[in-house]
PDB file of N, CA and C in Angstrom:
ATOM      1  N   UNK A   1     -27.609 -85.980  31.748  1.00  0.00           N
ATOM      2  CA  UNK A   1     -26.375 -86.336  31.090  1.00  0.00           C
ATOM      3  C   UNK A   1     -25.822 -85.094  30.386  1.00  0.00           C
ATOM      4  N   UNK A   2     -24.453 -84.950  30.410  1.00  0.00           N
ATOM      5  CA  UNK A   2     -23.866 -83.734  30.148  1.00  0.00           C
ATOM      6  C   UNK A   2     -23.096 -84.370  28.714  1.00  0.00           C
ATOM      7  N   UNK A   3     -23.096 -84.172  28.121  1.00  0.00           N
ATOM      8  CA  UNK A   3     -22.435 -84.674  26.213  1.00  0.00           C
ATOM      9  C   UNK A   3     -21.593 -83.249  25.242  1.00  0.00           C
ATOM     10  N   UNK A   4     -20.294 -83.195  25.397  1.00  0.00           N
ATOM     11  CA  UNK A   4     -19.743 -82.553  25.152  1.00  0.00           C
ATOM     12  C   UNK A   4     -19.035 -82.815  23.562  1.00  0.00           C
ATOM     13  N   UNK A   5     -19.003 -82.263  22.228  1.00  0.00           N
ATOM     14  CA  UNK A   5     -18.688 -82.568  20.924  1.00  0.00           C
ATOM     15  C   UNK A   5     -18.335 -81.477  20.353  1.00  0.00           C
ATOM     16  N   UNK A   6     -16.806 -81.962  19.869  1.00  0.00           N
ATOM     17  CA  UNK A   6     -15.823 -81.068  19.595  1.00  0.00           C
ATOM     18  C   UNK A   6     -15.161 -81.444  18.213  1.00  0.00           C
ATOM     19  N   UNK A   7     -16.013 -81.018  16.747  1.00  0.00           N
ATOM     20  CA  UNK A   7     -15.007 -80.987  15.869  1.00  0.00           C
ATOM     21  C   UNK A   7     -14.542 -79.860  14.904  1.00  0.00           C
ATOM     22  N   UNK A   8     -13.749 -79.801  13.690  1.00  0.00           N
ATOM     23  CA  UNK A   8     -12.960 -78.817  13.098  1.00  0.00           C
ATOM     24  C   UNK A   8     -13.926 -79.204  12.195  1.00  0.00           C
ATOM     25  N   UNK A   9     -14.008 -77.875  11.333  1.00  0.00           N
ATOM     26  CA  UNK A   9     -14.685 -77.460  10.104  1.00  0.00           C
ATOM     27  C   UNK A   9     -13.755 -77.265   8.817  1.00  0.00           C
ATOM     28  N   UNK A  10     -13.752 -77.425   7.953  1.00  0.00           N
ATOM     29  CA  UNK A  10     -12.951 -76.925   7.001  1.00  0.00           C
ATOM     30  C   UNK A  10     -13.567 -75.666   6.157  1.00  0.00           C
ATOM     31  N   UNK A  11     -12.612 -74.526   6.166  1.00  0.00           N
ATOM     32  CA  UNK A  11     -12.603 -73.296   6.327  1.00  0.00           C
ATOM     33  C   UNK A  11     -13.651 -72.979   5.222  1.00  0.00           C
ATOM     34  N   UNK A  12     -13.680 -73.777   4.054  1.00  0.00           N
ATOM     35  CA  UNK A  12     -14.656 -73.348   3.130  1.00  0.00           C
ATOM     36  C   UNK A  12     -16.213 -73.639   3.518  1.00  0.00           C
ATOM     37  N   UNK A  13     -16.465 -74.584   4.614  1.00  0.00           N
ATOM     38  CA  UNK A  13     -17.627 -74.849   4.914  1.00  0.00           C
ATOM     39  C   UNK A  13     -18.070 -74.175   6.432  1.00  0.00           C
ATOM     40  N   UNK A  14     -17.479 -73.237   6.940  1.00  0.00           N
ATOM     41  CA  UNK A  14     -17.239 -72.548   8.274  1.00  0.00           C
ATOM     42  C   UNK A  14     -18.632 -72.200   8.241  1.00  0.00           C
ATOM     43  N   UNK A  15     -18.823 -71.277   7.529  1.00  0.00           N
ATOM     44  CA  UNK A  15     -19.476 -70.467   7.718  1.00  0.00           C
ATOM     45  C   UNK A  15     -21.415 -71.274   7.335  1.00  0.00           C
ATOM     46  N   UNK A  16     -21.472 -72.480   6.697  1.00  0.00           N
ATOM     47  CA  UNK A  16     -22.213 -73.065   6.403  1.00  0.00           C
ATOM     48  C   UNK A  16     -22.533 -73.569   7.352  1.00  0.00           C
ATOM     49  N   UNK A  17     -21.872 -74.381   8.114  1.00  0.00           N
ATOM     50  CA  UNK A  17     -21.830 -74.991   9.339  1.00  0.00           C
ATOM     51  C   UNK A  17     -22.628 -74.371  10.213  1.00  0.00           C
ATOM     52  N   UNK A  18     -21.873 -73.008  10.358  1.00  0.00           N
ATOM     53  CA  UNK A  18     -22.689 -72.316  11.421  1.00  0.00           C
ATOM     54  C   UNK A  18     -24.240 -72.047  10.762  1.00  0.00           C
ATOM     55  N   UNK A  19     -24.266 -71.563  10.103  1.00  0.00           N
ATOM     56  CA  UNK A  19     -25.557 -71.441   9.665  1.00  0.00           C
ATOM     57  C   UNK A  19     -27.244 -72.465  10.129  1.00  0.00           C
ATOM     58  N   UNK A  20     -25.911 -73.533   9.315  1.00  0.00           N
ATOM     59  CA  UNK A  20     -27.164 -74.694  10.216  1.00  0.00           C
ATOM     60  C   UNK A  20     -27.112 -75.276  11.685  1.00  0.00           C
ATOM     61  N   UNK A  21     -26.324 -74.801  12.296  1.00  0.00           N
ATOM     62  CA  UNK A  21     -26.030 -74.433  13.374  1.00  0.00           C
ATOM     63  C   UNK A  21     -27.628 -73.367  14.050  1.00  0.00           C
ATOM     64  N   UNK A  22     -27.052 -72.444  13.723  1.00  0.00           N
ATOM     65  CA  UNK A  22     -28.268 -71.161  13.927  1.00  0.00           C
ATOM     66  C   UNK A  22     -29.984 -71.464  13.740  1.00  0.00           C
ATOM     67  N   UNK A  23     -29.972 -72.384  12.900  1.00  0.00           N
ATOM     68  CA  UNK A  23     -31.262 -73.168  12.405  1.00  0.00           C
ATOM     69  C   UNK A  23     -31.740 -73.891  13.280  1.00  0.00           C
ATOM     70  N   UNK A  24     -30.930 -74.672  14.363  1.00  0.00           N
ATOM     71  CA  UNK A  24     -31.283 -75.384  15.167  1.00  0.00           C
ATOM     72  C   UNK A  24     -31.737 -74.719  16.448  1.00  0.00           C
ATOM     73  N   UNK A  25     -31.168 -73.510  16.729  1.00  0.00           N
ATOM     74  CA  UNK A  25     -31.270 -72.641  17.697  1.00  0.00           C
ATOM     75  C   UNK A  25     -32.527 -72.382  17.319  1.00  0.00           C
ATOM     76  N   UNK A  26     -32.619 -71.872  16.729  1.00  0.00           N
ATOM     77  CA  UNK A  26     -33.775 -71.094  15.481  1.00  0.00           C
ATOM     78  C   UNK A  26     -35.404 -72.106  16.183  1.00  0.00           C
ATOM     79  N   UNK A  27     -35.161 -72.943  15.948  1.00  0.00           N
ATOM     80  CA  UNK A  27     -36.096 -74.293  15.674  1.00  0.00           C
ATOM     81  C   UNK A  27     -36.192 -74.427  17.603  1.00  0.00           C
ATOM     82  N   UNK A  28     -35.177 -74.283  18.423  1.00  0.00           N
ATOM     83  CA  UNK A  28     -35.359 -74.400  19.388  1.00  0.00           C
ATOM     84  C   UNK A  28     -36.193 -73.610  20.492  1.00  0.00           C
ATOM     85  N   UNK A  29     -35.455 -72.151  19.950  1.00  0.00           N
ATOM     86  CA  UNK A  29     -36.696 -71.211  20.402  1.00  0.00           C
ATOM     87  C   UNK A  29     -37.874 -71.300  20.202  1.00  0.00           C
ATOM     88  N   UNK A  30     -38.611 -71.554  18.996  1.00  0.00           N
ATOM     89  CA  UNK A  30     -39.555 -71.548  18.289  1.00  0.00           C
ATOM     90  C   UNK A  30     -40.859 -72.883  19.411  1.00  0.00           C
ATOM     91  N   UNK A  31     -39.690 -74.306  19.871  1.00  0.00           N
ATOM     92  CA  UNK A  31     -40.543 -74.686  20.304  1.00  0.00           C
ATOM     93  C   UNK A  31     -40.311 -75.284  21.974  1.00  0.00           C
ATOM     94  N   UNK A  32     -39.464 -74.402  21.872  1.00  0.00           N
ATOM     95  CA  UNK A  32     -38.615 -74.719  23.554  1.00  0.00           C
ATOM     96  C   UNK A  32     -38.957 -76.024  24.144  1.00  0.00           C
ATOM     97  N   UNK A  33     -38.082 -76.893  23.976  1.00  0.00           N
ATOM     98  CA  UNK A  33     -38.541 -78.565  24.469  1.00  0.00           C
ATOM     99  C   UNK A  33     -37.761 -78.389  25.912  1.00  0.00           C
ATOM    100  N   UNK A  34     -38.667 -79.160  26.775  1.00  0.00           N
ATOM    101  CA  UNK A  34     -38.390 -79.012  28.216  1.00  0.00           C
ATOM    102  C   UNK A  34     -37.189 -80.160  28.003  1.00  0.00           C
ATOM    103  N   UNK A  35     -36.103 -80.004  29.185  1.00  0.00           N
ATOM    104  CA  UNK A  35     -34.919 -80.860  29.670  1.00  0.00           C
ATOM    105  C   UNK A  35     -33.661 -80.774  29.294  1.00  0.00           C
ATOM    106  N   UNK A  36     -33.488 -79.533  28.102  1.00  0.00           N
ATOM    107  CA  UNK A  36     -32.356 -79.243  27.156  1.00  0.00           C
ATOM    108  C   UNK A  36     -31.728 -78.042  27.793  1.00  0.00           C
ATOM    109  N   UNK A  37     -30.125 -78.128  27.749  1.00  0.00           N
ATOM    110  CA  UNK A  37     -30.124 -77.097  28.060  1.00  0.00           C
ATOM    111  C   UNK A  37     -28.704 -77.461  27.045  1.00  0.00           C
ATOM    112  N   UNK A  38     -28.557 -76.419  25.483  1.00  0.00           N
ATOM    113  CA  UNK A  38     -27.527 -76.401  25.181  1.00  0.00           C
ATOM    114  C   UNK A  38     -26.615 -75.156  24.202  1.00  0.00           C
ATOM    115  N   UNK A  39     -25.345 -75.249  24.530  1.00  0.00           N
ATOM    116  CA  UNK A  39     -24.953 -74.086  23.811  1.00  0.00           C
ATOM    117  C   UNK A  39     -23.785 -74.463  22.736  1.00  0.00           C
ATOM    118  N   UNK A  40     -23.500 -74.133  21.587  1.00  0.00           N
ATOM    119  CA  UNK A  40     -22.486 -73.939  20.067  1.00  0.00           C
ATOM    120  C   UNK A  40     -21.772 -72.895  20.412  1.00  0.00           C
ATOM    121  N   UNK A  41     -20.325 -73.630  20.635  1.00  0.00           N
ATOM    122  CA  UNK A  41     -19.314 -72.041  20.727  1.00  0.00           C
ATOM    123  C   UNK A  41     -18.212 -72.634  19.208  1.00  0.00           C
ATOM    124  N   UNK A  42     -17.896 -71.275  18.495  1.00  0.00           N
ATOM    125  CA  UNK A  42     -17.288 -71.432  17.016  1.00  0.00           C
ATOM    126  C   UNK A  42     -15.906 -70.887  17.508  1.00  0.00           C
ATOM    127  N   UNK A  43     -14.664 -71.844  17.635  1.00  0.00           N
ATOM    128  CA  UNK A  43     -13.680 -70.994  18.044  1.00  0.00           C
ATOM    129  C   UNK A  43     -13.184 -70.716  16.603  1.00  0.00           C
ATOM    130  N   UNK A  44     -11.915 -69.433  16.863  1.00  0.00           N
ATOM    131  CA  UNK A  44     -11.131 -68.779  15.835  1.00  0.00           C
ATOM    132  C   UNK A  44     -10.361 -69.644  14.534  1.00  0.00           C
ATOM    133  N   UNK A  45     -10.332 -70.976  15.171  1.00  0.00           N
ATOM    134  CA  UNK A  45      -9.341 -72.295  13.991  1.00  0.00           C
ATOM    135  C   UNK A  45     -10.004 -72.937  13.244  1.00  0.00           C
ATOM    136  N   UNK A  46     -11.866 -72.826  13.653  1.00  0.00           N
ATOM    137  CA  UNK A  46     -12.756 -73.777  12.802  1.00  0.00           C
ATOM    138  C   UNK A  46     -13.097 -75.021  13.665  1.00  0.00           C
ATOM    139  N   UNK A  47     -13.034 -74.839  15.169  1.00  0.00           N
ATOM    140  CA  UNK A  47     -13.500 -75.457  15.617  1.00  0.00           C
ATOM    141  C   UNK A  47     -14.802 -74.870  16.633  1.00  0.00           C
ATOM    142  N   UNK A  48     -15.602 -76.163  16.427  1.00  0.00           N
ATOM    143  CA  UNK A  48     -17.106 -76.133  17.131  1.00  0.00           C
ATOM    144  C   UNK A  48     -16.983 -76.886  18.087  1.00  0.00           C
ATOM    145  N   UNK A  49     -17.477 -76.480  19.024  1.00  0.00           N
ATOM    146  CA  UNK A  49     -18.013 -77.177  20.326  1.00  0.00           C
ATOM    147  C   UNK A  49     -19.079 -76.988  20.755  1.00  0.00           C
ATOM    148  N   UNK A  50     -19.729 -78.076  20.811  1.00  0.00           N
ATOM    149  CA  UNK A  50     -21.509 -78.489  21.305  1.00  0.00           C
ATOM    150  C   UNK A  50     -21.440 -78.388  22.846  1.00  0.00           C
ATOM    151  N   UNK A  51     -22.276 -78.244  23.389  1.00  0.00           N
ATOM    152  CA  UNK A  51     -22.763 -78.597  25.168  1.00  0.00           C
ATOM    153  C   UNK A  51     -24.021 -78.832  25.215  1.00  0.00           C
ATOM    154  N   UNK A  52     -24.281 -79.751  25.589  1.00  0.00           N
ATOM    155  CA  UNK A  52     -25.665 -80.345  25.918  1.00  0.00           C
ATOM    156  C   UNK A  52     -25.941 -80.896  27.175  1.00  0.00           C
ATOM    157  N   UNK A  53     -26.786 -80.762  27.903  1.00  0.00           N
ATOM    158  CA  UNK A  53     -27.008 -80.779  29.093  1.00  0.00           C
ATOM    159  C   UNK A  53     -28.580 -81.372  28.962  1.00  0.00           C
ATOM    160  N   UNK A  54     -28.824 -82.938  28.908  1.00  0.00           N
ATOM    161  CA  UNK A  54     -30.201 -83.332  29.145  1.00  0.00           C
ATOM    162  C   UNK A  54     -30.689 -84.000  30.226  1.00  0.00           C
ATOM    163  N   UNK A  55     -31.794 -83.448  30.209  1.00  0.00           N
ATOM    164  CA  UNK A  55     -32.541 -84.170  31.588  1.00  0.00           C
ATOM    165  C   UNK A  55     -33.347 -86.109  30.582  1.00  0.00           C
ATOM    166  N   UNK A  56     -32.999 -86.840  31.488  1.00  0.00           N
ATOM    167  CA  UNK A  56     -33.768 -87.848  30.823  1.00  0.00           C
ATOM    168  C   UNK A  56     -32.843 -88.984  29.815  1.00  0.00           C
ATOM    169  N   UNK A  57     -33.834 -89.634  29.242  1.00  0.00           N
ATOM    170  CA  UNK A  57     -33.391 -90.400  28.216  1.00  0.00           C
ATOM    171  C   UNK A  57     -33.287 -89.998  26.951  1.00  0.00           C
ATOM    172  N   UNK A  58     -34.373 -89.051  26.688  1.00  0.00           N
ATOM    173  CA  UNK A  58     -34.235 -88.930  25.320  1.00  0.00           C
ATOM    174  C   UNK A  58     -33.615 -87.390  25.159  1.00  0.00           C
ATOM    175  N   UNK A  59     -33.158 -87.329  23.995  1.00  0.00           N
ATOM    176  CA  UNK A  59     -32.669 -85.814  23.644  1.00  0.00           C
ATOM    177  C   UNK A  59     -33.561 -85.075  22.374  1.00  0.00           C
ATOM    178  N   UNK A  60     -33.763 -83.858  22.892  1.00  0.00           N
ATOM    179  CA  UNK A  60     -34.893 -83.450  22.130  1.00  0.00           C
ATOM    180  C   UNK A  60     -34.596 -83.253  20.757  1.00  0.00           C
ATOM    181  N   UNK A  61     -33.031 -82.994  20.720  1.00  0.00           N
ATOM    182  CA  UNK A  61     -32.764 -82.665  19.714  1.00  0.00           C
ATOM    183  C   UNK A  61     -32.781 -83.161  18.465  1.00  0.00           C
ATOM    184  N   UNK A  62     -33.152 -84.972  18.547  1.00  0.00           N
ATOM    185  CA  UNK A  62     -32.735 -85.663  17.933  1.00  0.00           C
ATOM    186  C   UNK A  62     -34.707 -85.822  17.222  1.00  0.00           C
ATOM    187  N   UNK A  63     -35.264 -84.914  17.428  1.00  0.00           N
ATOM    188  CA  UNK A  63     -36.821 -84.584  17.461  1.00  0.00           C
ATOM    189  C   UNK A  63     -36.912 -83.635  16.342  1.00  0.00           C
ATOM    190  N   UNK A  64     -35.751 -82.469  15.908  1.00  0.00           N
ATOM    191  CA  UNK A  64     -35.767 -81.741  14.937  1.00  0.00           C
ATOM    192  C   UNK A  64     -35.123 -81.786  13.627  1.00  0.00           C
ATOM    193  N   UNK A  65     -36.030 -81.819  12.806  1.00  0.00           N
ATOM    194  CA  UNK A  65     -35.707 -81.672  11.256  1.00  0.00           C
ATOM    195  C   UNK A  65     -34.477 -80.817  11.126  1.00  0.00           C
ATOM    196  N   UNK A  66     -34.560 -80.093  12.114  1.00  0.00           N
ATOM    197  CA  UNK A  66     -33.425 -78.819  11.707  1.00  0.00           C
ATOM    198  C   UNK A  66     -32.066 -79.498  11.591  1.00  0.00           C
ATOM    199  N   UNK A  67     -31.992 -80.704  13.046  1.00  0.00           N
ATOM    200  CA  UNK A  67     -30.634 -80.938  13.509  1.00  0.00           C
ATOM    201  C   UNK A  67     -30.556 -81.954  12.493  1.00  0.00           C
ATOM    202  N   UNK A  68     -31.496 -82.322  12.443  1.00  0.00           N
ATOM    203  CA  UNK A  68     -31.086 -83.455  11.268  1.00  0.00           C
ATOM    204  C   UNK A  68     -30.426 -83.400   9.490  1.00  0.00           C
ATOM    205  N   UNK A  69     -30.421 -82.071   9.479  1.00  0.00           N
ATOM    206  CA  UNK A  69     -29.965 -80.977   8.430  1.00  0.00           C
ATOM    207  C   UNK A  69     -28.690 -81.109   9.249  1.00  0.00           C
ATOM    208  N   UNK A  70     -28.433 -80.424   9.916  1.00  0.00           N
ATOM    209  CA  UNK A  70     -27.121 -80.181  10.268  1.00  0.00           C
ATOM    210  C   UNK A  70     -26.240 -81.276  10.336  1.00  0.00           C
ATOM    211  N   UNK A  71     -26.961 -82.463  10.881  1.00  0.00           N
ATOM    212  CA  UNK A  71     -26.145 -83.648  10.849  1.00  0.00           C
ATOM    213  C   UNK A  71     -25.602 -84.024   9.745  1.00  0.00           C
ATOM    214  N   UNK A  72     -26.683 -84.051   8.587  1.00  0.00           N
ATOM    215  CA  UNK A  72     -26.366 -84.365   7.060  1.00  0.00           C
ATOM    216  C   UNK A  72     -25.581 -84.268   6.430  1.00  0.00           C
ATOM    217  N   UNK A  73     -24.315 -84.915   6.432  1.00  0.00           N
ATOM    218  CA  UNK A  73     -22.934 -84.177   5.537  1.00  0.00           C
ATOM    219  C   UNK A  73     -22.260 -83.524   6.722  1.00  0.00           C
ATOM    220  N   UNK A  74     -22.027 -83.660   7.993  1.00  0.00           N
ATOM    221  CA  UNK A  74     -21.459 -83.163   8.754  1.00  0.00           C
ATOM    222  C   UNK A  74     -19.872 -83.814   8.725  1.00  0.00           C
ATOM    223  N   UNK A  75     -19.531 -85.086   8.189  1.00  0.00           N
ATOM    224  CA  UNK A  75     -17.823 -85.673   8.195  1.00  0.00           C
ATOM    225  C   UNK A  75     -17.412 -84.979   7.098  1.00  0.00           C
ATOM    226  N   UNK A  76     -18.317 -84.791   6.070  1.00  0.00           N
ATOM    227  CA  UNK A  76     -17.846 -83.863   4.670  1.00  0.00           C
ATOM    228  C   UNK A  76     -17.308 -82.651   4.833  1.00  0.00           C
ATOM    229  N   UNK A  77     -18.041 -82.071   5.746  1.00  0.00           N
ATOM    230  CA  UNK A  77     -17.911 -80.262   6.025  1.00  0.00           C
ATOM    231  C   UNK A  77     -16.503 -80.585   6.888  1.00  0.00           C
ATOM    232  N   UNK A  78     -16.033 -81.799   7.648  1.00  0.00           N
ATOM    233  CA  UNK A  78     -15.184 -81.766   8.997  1.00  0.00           C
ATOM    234  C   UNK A  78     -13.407 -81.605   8.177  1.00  0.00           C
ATOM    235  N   UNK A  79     -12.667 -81.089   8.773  1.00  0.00           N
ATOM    236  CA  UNK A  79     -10.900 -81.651   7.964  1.00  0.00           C
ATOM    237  C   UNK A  79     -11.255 -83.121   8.567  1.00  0.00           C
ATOM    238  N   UNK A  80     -10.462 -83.732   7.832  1.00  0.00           N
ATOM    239  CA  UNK A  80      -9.961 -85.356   8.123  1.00  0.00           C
ATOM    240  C   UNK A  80      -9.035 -85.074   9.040  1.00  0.00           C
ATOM    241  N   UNK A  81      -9.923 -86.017   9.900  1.00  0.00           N
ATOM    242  CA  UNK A  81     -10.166 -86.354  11.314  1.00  0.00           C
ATOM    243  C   UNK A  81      -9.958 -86.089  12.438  1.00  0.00           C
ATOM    244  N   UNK A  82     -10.751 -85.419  12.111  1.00  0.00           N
ATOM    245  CA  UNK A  82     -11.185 -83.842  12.967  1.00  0.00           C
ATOM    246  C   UNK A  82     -12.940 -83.621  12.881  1.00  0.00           C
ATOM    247  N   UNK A  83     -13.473 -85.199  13.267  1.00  0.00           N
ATOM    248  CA  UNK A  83     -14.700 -85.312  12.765  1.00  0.00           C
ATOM    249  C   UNK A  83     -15.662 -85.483  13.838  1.00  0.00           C
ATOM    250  N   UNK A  84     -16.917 -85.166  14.238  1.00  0.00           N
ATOM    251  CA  UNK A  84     -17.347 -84.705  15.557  1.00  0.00           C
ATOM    252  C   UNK A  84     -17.280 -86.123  16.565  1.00  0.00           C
ATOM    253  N   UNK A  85     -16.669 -86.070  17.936  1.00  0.00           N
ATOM    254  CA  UNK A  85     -16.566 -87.297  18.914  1.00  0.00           C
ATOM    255  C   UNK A  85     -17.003 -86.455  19.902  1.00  0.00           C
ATOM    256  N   UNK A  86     -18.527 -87.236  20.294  1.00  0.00           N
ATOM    257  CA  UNK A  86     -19.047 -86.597  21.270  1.00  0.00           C
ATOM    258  C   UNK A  86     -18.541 -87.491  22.238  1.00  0.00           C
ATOM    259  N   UNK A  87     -18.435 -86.577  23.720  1.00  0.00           N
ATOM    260  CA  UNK A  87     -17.920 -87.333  24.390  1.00  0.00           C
ATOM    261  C   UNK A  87     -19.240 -87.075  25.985  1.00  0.00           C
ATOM    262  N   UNK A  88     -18.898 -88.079  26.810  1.00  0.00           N
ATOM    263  CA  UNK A  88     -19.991 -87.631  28.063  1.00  0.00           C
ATOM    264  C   UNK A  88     -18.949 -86.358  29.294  1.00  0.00           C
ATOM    265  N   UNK A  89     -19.666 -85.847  29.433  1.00  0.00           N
ATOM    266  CA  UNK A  89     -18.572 -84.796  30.079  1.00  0.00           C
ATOM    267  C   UNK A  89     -19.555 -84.955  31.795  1.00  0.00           C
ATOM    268  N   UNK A  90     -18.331 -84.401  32.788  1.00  0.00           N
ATOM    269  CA  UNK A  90     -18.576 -84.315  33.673  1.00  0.00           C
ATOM    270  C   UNK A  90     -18.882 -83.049  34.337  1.00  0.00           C
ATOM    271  N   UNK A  91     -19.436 -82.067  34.465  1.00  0.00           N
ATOM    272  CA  UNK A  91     -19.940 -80.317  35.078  1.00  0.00           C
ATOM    273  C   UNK A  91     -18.684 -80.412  36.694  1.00  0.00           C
ATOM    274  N   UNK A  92     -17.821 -79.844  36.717  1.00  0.00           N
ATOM    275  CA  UNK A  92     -16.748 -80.329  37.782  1.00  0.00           C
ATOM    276  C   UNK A  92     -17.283 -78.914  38.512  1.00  0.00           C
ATOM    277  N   UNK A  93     -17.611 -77.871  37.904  1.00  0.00           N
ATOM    278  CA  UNK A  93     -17.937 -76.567  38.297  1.00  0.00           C
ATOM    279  C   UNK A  93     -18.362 -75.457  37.411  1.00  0.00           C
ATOM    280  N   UNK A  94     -19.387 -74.632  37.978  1.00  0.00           N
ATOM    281  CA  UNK A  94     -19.969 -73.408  37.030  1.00  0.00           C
ATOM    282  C   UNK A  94     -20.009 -72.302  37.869  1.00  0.00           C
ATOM    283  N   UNK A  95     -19.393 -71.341  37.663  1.00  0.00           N
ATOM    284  CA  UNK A  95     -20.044 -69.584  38.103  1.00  0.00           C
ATOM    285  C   UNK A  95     -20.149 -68.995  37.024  1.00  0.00           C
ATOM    286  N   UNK A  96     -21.809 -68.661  37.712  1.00  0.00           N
ATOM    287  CA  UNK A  96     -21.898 -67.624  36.857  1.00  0.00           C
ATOM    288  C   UNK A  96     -22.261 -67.915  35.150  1.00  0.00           C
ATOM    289  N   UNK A  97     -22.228 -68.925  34.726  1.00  0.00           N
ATOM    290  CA  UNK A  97     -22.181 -69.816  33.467  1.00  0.00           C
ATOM    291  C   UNK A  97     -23.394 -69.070  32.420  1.00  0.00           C
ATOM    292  N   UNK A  98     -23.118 -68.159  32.295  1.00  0.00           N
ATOM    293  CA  UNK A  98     -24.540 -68.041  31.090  1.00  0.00           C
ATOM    294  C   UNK A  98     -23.675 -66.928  29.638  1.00  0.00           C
ATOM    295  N   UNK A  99     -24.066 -67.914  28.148  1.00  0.00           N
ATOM    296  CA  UNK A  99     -23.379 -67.574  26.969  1.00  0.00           C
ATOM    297  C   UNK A  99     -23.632 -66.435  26.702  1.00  0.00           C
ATOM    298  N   UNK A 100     -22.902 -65.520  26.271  1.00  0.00           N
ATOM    299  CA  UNK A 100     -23.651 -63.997  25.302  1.00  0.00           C
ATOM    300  C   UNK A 100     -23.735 -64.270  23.965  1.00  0.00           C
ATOM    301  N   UNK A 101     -24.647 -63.808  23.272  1.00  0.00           N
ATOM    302  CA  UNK A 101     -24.934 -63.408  21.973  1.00  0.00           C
ATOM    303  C   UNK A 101     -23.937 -62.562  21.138  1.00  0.00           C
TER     304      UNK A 101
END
């Protein structure tokens, strides 16, 4: 299942956001759970976009303390309503597809 989530940050919490953002990455490397495959892009307006790509039923993510931080206060950090709606996305096509640092 491909799960795509797209919301706005408000500018004073940008940079917080990401942070715990990075934590989750952080936490992911650390214990690399098989079936995940996902990437956080921060555009220029304060908006985040998730990609998640899981194999299975369960999502690993929902396994880490980290994300569960991040979740915490996540409509608080968002502008009104502009608050995260994950949606199921469809992969229509990829070349070449891999994020830089």
């Amino acid at each position: 299942m491909t799960l795509v989530v797209r919301y706005q940050i408000k500018p004073e919490h940008a940079d917080e956001n990401q942070r715990l953002v990075e934590a989750v990455f952080e936490q992911l490397a650390a214990t690399n759970p098989d079936g995940l495959h996902y990437a956080t892009i921060r555009l220029a307006d304060g908006t985040f976009l998730h990609v998640a790509d899981v194999e299975g039923d369960a999502n690993p993510l929902n396994e880490l303390a980290e994300f569960a931080e991040f979740l915490d206060g996540i409509n608080e950090r968002c502008e009104p309503g502009h608050t995260p709606n994950p949606q199921p996305a469809t992969v229509v096509g990829s070349y070449r597809f891999t994020l830089g640092t």
